[in-house]
N, C-alpha and C. Protein backbone atom coordinates (compact mmCIF):
# COMPACT_ATOMS: atom_id res chain seq x y z
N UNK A 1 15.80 -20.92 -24.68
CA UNK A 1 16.51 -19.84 -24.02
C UNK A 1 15.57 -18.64 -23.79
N UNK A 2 14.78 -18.39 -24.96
CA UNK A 2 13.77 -17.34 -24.50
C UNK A 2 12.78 -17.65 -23.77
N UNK A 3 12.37 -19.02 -23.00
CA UNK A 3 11.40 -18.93 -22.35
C UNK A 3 11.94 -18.84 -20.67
N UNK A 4 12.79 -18.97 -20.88
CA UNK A 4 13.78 -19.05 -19.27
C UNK A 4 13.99 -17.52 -19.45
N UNK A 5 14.23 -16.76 -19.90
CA UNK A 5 14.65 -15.10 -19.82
C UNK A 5 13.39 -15.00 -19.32
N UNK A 6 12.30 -15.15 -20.28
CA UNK A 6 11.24 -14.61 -19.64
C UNK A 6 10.65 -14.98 -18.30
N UNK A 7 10.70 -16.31 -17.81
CA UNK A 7 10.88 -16.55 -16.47
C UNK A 7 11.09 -15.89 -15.50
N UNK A 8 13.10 -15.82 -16.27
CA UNK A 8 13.37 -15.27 -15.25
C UNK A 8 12.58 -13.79 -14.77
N UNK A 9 12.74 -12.74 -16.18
CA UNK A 9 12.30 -11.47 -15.96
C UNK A 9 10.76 -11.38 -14.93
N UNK A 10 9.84 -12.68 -15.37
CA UNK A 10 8.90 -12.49 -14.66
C UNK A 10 9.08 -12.68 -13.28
N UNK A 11 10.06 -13.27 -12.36
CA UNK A 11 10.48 -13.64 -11.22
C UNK A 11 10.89 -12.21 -11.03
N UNK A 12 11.88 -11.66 -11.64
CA UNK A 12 12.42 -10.51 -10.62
C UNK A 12 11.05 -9.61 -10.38
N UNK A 13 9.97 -9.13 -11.60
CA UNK A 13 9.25 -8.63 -11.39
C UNK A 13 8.35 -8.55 -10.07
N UNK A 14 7.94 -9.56 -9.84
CA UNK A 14 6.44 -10.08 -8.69
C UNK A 14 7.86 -10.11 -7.31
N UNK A 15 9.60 -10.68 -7.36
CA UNK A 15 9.80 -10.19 -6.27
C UNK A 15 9.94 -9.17 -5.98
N UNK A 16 9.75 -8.14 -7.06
CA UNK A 16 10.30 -6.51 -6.73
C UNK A 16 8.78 -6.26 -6.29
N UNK A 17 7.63 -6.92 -6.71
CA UNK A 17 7.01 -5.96 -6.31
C UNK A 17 6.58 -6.21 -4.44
N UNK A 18 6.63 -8.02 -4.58
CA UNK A 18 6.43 -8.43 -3.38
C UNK A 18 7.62 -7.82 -2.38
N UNK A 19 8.21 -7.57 -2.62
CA UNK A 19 9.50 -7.18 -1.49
C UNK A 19 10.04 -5.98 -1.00
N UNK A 20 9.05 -5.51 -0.99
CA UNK A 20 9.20 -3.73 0.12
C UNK A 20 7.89 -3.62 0.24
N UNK A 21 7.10 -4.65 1.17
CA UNK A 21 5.94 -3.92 1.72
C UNK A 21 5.71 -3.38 3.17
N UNK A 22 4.43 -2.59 3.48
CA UNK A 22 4.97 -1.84 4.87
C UNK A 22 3.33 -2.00 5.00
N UNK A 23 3.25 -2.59 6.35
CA UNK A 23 2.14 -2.56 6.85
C UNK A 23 2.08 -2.38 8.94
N UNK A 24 0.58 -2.08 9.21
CA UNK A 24 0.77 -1.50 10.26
C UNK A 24 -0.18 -2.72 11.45
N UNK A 25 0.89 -3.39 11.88
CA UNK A 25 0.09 -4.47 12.37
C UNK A 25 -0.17 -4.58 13.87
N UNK A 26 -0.14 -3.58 14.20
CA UNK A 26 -0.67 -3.29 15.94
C UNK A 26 -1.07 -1.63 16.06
N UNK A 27 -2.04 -1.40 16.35
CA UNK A 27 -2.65 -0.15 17.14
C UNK A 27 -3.66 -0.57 18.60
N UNK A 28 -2.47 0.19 19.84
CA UNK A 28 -3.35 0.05 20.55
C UNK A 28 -2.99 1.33 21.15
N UNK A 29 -4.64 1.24 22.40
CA UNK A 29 -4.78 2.80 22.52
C UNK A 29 -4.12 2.33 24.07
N UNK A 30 -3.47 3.71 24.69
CA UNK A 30 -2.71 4.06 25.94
C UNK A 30 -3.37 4.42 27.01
N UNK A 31 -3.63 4.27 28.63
CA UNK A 31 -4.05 5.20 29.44
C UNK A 31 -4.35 6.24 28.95
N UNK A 32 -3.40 7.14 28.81
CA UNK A 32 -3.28 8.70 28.53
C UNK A 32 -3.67 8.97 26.99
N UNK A 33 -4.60 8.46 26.73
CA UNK A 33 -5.15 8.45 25.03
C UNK A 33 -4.06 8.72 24.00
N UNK A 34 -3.26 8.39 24.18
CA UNK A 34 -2.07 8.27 22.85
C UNK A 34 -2.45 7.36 22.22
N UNK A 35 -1.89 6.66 21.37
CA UNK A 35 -1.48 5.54 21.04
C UNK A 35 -0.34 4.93 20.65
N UNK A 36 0.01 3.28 20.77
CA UNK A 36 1.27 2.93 20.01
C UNK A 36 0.94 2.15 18.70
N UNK A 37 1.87 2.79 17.53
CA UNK A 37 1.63 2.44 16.80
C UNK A 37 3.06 1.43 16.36
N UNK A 38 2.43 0.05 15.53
CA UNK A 38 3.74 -0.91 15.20
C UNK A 38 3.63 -0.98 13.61
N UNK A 39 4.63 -0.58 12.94
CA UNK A 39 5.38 -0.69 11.45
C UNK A 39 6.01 -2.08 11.53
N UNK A 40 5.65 -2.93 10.53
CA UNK A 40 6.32 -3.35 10.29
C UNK A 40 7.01 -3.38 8.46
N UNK A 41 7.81 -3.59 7.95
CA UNK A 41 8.70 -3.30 7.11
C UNK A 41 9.65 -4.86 6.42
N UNK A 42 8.96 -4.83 5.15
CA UNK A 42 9.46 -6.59 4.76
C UNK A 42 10.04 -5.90 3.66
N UNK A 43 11.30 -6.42 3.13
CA UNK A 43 12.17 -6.76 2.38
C UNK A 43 12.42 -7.37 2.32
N UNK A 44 13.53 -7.87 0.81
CA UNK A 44 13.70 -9.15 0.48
C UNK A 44 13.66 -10.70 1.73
N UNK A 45 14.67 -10.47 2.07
CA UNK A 45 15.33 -11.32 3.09
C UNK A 45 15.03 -10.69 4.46
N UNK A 46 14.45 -9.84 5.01
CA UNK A 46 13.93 -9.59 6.53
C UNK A 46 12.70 -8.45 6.83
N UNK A 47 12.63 -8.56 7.82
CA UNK A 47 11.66 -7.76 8.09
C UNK A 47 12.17 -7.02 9.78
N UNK A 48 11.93 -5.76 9.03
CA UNK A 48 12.34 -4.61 10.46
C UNK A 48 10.85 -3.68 11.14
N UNK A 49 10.81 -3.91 11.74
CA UNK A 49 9.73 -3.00 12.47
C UNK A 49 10.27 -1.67 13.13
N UNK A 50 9.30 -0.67 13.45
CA UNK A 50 9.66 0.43 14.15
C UNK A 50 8.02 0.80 14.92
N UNK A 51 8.18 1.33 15.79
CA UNK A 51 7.38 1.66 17.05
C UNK A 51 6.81 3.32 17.11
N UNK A 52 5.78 3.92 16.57
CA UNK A 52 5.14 4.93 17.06
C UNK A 52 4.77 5.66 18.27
N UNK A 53 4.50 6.49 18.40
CA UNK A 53 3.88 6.82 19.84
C UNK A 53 2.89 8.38 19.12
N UNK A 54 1.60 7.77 19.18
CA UNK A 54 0.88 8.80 18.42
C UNK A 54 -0.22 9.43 19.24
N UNK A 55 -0.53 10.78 18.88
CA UNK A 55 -1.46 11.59 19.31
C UNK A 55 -2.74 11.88 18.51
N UNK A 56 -4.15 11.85 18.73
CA UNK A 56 -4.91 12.01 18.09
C UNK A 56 -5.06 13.97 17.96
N UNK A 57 -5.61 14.21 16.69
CA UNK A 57 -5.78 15.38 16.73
C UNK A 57 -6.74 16.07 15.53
N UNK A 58 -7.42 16.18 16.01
CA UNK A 58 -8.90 15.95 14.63
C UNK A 58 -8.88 14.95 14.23
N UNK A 59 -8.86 15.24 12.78
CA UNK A 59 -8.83 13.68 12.19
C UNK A 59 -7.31 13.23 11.17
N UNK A 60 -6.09 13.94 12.50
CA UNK A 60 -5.03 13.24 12.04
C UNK A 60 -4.21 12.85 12.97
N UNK A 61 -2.91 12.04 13.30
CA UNK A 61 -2.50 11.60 14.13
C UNK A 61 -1.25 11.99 13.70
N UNK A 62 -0.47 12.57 14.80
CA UNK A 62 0.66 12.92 14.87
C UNK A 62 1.78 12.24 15.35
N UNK A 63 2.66 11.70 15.00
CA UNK A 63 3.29 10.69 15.67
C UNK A 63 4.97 11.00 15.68
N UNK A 64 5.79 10.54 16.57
CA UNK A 64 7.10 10.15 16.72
C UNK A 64 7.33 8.98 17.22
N UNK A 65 8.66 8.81 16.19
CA UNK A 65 9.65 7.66 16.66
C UNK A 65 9.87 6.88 17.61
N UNK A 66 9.19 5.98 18.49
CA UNK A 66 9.92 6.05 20.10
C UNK A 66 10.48 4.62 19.62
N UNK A 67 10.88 3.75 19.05
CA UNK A 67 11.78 2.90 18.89
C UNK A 67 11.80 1.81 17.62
N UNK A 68 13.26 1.87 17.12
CA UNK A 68 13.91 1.95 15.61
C UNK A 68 14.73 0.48 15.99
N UNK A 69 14.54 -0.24 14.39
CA UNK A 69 15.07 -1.86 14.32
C UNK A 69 16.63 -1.50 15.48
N UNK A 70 16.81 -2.39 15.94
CA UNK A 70 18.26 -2.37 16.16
C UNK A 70 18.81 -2.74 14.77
N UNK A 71 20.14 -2.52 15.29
CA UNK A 71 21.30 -2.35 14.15
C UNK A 71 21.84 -3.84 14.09
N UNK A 72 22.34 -4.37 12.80
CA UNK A 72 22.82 -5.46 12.81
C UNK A 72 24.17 -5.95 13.53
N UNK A 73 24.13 -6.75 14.10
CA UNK A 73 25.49 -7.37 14.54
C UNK A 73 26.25 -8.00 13.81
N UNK A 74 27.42 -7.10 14.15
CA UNK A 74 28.64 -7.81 13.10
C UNK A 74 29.50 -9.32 13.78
């Protein structure tokens, strides 16, 4: 019995840690030197992306929102 607890505990662990990662898997640059930037976003069971639209500016980039996961269908 105690080696299955610990199992288990070690399972929830590595999925908690595996399961909210956020990485940025597209930068490309625009005509008009912007850029778009792509989020993507993994949790347990899916993965949602969201869409940048960024400005260079020294050496930081300023960015907004220009498009958010759609919403689930019921």
């Amino acid at each position: 019995m105690r080696k299955l607890i610990t199992h288990g505990l070690v399972f929830v662990a590595l999925a908690s840690a595996a399961g909210c990662s956020v990485a940025y898997s597209s930068i490309r640059q625009q005509p008009d030197g912007s850029y778009l930037l792509t989020e993507s976003r993994t949790k347990f069971f899916k993965v949602q992306g969201t869409m940048y639209s960024c400005n260079a500016s020294g050496e930081t980039m300023n960015c907004k929102v220009v498009a958010l996961p759609s919403p689930k269908k019921k």
